[in-house]
PDB file of N, CA and C in Angstrom:
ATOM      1  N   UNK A   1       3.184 -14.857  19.617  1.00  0.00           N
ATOM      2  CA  UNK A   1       3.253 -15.011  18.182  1.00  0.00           C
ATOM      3  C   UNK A   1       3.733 -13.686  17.592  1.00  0.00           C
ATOM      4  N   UNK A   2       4.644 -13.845  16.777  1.00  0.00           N
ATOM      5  CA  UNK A   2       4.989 -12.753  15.890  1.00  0.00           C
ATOM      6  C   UNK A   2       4.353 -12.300  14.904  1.00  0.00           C
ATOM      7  N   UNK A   3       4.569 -11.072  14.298  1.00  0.00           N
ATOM      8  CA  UNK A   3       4.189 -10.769  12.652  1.00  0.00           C
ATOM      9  C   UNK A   3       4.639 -11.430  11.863  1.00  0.00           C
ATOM     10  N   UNK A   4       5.682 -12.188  11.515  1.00  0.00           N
ATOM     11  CA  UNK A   4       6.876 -12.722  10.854  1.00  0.00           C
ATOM     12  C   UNK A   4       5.912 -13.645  10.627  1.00  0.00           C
ATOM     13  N   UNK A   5       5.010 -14.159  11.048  1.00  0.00           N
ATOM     14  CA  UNK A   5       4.382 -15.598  10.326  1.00  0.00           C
ATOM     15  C   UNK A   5       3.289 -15.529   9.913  1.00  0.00           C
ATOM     16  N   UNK A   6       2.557 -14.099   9.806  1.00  0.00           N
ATOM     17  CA  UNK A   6       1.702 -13.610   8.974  1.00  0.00           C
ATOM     18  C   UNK A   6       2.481 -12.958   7.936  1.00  0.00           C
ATOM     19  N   UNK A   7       3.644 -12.572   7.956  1.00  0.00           N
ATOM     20  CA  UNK A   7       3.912 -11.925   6.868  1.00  0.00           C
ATOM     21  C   UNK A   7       4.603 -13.646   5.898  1.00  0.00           C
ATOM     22  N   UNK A   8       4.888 -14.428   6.357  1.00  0.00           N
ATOM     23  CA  UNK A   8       5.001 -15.741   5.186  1.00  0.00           C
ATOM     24  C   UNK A   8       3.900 -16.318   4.739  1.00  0.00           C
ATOM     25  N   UNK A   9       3.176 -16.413   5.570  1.00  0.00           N
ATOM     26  CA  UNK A   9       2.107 -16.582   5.316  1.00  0.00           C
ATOM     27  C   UNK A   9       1.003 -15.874   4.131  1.00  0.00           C
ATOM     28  N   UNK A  10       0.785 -14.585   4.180  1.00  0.00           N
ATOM     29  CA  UNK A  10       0.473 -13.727   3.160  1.00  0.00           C
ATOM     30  C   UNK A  10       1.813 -13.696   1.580  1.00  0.00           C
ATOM     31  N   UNK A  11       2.418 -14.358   1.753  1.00  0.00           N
ATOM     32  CA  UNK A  11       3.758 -14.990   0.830  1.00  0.00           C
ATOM     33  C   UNK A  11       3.184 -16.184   0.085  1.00  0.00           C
ATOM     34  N   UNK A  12       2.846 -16.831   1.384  1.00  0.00           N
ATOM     35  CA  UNK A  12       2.596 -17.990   0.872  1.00  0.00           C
ATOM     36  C   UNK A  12       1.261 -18.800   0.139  1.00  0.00           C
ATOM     37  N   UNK A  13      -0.032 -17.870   0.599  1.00  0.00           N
ATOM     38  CA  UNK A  13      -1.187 -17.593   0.205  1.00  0.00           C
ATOM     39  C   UNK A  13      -1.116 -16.711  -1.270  1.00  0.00           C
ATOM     40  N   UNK A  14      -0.408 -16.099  -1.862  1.00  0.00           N
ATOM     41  CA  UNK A  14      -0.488 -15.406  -2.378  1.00  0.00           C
ATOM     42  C   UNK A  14      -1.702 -14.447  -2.822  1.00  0.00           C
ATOM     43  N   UNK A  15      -2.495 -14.533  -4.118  1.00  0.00           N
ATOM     44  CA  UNK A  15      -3.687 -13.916  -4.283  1.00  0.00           C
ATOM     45  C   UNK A  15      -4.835 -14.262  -3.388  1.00  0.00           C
ATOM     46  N   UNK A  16      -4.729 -14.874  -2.787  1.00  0.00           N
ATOM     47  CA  UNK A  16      -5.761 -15.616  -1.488  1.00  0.00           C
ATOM     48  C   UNK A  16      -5.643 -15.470   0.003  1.00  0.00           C
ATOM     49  N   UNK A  17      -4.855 -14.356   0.061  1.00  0.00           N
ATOM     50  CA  UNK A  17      -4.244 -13.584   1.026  1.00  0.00           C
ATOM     51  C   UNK A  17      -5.508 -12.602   2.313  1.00  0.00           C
ATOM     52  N   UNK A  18      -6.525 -13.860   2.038  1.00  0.00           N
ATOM     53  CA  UNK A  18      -7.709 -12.446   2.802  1.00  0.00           C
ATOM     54  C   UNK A  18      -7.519 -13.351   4.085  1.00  0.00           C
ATOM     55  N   UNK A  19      -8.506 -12.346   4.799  1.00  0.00           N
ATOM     56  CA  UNK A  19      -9.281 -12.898   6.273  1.00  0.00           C
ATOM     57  C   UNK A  19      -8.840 -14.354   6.981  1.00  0.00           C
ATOM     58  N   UNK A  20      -9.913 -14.997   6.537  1.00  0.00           N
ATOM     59  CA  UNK A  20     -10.345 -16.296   6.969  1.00  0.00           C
ATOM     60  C   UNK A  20      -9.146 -17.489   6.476  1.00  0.00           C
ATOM     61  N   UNK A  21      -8.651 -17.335   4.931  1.00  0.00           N
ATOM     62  CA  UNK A  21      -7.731 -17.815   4.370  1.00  0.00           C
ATOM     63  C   UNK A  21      -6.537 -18.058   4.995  1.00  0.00           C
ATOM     64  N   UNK A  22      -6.348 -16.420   5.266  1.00  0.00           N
ATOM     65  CA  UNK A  22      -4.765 -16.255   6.212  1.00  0.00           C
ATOM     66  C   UNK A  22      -4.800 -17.078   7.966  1.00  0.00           C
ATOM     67  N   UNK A  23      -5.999 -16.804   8.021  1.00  0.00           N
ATOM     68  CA  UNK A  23      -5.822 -17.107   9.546  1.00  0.00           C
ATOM     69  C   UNK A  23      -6.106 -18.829   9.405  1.00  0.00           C
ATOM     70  N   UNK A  24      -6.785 -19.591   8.546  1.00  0.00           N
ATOM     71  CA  UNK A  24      -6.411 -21.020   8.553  1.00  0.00           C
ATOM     72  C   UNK A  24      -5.000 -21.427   8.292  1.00  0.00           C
ATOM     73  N   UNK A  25      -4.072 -20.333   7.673  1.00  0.00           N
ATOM     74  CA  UNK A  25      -2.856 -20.705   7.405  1.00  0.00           C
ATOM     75  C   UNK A  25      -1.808 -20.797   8.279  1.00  0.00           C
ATOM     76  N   UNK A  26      -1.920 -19.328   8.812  1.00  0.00           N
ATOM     77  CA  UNK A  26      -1.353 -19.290  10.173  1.00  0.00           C
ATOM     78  C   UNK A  26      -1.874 -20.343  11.357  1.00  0.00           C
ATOM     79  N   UNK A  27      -2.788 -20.860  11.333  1.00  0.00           N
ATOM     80  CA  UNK A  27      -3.059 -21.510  12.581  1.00  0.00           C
ATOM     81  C   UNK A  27      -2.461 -23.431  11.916  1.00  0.00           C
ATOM     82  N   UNK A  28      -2.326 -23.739  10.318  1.00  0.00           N
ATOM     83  CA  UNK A  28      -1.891 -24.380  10.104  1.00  0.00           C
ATOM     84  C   UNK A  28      -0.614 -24.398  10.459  1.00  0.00           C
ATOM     85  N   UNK A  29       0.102 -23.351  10.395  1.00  0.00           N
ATOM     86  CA  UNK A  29       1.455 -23.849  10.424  1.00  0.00           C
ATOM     87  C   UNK A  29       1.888 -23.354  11.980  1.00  0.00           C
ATOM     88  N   UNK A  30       0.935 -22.988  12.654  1.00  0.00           N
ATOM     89  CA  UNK A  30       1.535 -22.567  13.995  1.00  0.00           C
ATOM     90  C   UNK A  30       0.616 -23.634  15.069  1.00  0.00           C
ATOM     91  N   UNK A  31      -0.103 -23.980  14.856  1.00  0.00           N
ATOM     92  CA  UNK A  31      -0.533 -25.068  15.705  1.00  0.00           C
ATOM     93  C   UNK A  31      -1.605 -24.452  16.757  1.00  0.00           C
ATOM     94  N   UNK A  32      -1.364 -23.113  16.263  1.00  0.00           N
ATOM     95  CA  UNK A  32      -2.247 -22.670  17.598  1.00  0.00           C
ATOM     96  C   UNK A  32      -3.518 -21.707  16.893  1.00  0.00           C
ATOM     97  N   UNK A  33      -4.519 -21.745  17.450  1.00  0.00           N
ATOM     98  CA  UNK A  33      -5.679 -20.652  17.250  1.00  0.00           C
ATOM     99  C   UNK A  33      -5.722 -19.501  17.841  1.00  0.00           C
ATOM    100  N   UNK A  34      -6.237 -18.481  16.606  1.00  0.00           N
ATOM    101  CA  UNK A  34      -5.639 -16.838  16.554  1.00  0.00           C
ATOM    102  C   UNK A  34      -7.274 -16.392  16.274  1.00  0.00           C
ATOM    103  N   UNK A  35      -7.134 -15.114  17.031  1.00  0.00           N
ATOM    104  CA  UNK A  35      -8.525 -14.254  16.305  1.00  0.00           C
ATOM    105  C   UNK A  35      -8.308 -13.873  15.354  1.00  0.00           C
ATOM    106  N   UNK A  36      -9.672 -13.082  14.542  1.00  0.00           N
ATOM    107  CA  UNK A  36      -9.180 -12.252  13.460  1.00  0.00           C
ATOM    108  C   UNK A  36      -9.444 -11.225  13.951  1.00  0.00           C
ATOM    109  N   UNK A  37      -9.446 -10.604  15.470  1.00  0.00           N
ATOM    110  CA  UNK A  37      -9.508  -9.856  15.818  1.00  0.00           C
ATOM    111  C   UNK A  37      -7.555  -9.306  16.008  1.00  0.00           C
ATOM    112  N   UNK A  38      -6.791 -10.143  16.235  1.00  0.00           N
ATOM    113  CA  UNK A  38      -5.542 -10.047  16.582  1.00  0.00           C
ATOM    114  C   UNK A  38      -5.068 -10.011  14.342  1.00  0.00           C
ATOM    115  N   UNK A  39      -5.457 -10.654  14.034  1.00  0.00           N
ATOM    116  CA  UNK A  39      -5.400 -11.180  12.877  1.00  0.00           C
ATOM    117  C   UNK A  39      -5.144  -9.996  12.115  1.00  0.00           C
ATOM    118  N   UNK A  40      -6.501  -9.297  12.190  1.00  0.00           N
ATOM    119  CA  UNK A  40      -6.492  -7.641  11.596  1.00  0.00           C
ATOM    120  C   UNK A  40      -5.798  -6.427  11.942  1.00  0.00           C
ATOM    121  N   UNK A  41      -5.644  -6.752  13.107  1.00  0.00           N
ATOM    122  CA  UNK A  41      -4.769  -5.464  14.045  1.00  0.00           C
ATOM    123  C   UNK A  41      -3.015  -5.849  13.326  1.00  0.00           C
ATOM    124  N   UNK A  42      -2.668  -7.395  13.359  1.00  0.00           N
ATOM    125  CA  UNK A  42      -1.468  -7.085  13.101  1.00  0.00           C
ATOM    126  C   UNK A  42      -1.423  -6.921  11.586  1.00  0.00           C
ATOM    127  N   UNK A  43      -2.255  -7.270  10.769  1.00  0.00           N
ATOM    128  CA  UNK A  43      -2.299  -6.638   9.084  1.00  0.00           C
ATOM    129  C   UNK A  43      -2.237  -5.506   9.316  1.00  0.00           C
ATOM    130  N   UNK A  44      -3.426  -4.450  10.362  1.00  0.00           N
ATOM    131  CA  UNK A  44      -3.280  -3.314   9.958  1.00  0.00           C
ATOM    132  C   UNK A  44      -1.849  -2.712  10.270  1.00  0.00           C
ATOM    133  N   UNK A  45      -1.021  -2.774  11.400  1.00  0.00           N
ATOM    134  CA  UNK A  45      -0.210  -2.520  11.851  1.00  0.00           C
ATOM    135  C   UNK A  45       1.690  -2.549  10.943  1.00  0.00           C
ATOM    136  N   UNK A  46       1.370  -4.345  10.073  1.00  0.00           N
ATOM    137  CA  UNK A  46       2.180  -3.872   8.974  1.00  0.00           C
ATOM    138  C   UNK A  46       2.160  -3.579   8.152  1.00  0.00           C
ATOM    139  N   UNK A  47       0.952  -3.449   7.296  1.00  0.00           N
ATOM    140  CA  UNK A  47       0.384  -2.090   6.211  1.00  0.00           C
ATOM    141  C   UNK A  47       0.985  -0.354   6.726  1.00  0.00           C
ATOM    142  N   UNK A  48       0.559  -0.152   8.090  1.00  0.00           N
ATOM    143  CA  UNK A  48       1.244   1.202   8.179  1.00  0.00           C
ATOM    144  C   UNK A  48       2.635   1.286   8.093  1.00  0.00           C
ATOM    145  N   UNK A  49       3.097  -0.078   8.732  1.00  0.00           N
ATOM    146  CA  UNK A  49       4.669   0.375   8.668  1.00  0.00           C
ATOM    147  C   UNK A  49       5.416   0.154   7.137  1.00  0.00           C
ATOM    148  N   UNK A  50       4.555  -0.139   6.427  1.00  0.00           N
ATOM    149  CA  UNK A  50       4.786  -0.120   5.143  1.00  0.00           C
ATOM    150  C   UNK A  50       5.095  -1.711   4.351  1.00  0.00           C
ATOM    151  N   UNK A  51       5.182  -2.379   5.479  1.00  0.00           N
ATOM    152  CA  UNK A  51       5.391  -3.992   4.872  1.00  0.00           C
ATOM    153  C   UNK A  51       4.900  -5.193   4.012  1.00  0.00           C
ATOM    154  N   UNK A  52       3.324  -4.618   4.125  1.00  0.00           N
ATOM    155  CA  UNK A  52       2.470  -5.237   3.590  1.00  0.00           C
ATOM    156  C   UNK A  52       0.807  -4.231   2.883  1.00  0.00           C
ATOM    157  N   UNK A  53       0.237  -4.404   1.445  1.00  0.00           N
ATOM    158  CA  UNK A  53      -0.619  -3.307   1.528  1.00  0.00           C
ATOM    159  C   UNK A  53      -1.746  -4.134   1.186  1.00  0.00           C
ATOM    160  N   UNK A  54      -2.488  -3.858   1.241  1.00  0.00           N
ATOM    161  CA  UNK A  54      -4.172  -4.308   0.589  1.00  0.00           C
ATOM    162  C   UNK A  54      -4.831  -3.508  -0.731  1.00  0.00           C
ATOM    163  N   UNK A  55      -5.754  -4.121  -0.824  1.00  0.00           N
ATOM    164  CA  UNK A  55      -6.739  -4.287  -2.441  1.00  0.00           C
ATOM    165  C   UNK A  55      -8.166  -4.440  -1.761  1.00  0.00           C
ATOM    166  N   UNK A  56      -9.227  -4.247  -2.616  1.00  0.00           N
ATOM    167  CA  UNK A  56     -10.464  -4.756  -2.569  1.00  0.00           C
ATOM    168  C   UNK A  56     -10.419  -5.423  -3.739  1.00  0.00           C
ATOM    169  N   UNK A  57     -11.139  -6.725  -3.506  1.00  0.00           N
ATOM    170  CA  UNK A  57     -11.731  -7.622  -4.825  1.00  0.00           C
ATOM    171  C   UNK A  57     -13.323  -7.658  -4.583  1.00  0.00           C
ATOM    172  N   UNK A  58     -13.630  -7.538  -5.871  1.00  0.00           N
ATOM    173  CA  UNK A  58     -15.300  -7.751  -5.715  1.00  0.00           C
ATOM    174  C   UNK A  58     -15.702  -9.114  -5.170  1.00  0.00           C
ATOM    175  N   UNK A  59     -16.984  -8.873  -4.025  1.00  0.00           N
ATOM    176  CA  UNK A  59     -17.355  -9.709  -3.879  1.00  0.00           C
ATOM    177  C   UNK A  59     -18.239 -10.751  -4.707  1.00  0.00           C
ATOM    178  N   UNK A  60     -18.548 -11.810  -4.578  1.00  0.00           N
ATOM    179  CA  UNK A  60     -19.548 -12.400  -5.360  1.00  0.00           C
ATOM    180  C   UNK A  60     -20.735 -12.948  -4.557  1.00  0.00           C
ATOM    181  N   UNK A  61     -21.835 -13.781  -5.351  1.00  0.00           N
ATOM    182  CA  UNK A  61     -22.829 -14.121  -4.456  1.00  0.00           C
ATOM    183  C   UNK A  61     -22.491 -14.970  -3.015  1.00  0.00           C
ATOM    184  N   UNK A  62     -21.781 -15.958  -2.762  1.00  0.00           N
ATOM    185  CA  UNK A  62     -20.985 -16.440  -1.663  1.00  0.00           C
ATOM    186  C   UNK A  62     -20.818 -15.963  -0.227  1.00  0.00           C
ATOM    187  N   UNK A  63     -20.557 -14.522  -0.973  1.00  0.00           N
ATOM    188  CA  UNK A  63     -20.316 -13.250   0.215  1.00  0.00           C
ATOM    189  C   UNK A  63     -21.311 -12.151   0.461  1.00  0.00           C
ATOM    190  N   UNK A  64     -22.560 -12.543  -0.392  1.00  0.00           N
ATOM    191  CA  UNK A  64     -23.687 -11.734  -0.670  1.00  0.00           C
ATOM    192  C   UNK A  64     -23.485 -10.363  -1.157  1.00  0.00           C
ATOM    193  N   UNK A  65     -22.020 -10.150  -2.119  1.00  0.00           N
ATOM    194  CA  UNK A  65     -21.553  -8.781  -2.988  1.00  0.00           C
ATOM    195  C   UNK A  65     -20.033  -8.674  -1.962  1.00  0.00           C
ATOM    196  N   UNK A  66     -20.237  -8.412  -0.465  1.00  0.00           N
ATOM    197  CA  UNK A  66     -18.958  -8.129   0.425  1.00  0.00           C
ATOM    198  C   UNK A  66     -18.074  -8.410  -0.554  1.00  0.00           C
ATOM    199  N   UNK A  67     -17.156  -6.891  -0.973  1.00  0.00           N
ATOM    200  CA  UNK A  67     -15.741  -7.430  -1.210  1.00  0.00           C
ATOM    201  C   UNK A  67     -14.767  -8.218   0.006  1.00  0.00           C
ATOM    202  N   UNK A  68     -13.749  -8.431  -0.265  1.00  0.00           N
ATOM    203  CA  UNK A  68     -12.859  -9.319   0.170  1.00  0.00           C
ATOM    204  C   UNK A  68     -11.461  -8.359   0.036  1.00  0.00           C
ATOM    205  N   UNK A  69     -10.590  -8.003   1.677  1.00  0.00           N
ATOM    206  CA  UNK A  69      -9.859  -7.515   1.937  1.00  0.00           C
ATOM    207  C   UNK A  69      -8.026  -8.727   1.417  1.00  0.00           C
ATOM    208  N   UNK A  70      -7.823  -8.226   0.561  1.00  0.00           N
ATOM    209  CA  UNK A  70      -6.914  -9.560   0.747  1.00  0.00           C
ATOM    210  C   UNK A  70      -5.463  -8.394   0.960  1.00  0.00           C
ATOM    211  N   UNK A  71      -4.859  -9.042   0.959  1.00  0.00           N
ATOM    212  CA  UNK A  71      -3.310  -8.490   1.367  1.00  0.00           C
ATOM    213  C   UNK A  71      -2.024  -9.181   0.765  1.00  0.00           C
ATOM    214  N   UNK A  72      -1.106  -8.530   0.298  1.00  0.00           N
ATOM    215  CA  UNK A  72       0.463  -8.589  -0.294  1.00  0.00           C
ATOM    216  C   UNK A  72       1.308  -8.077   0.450  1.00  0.00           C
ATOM    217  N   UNK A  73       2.561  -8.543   0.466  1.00  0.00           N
ATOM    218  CA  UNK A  73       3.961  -7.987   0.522  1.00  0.00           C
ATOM    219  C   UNK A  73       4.426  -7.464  -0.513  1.00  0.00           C
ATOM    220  N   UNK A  74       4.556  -6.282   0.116  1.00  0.00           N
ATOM    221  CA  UNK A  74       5.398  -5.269  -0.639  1.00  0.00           C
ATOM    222  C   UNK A  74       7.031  -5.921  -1.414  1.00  0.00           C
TER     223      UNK A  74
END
């Protein structure tokens, strides 16, 4: 699997671009099941190369306060 379909994906999610969100998306449109262990490594990986950056949003009760990492394309 490539980056290329996390990075449409985070496109295509737009403001809803976190964790759990992205990786039901990606596994929607790829058919296959992904960690969010692989999940995070390749966010972090195109955040450094500059492709994609992150935010914190406050969490709410749901998440017991945990903000929520979500992510954009640059």
């Amino acid at each position: 699997m490539t980056p290329d379909i996390v990075l449409v994906s985070i496109r295509a999610l737009g403001s809803n671009a976190y964790g759990v969100s992205l990786r039901q998306e990606i596994e929607r449109r790829t058919k296959t099941s992904i960690s969010l262990g692989w999940l995070y490594s390749t966010c972090d990986r195109l955040e450094e190369d500059g492709f994609i950056e992150s935010y914190k949003e406050p969490g709410g009760p749901e998440r017991g306060g945990r903000p929520k990492k979500i992510w954009r394309v640059k």
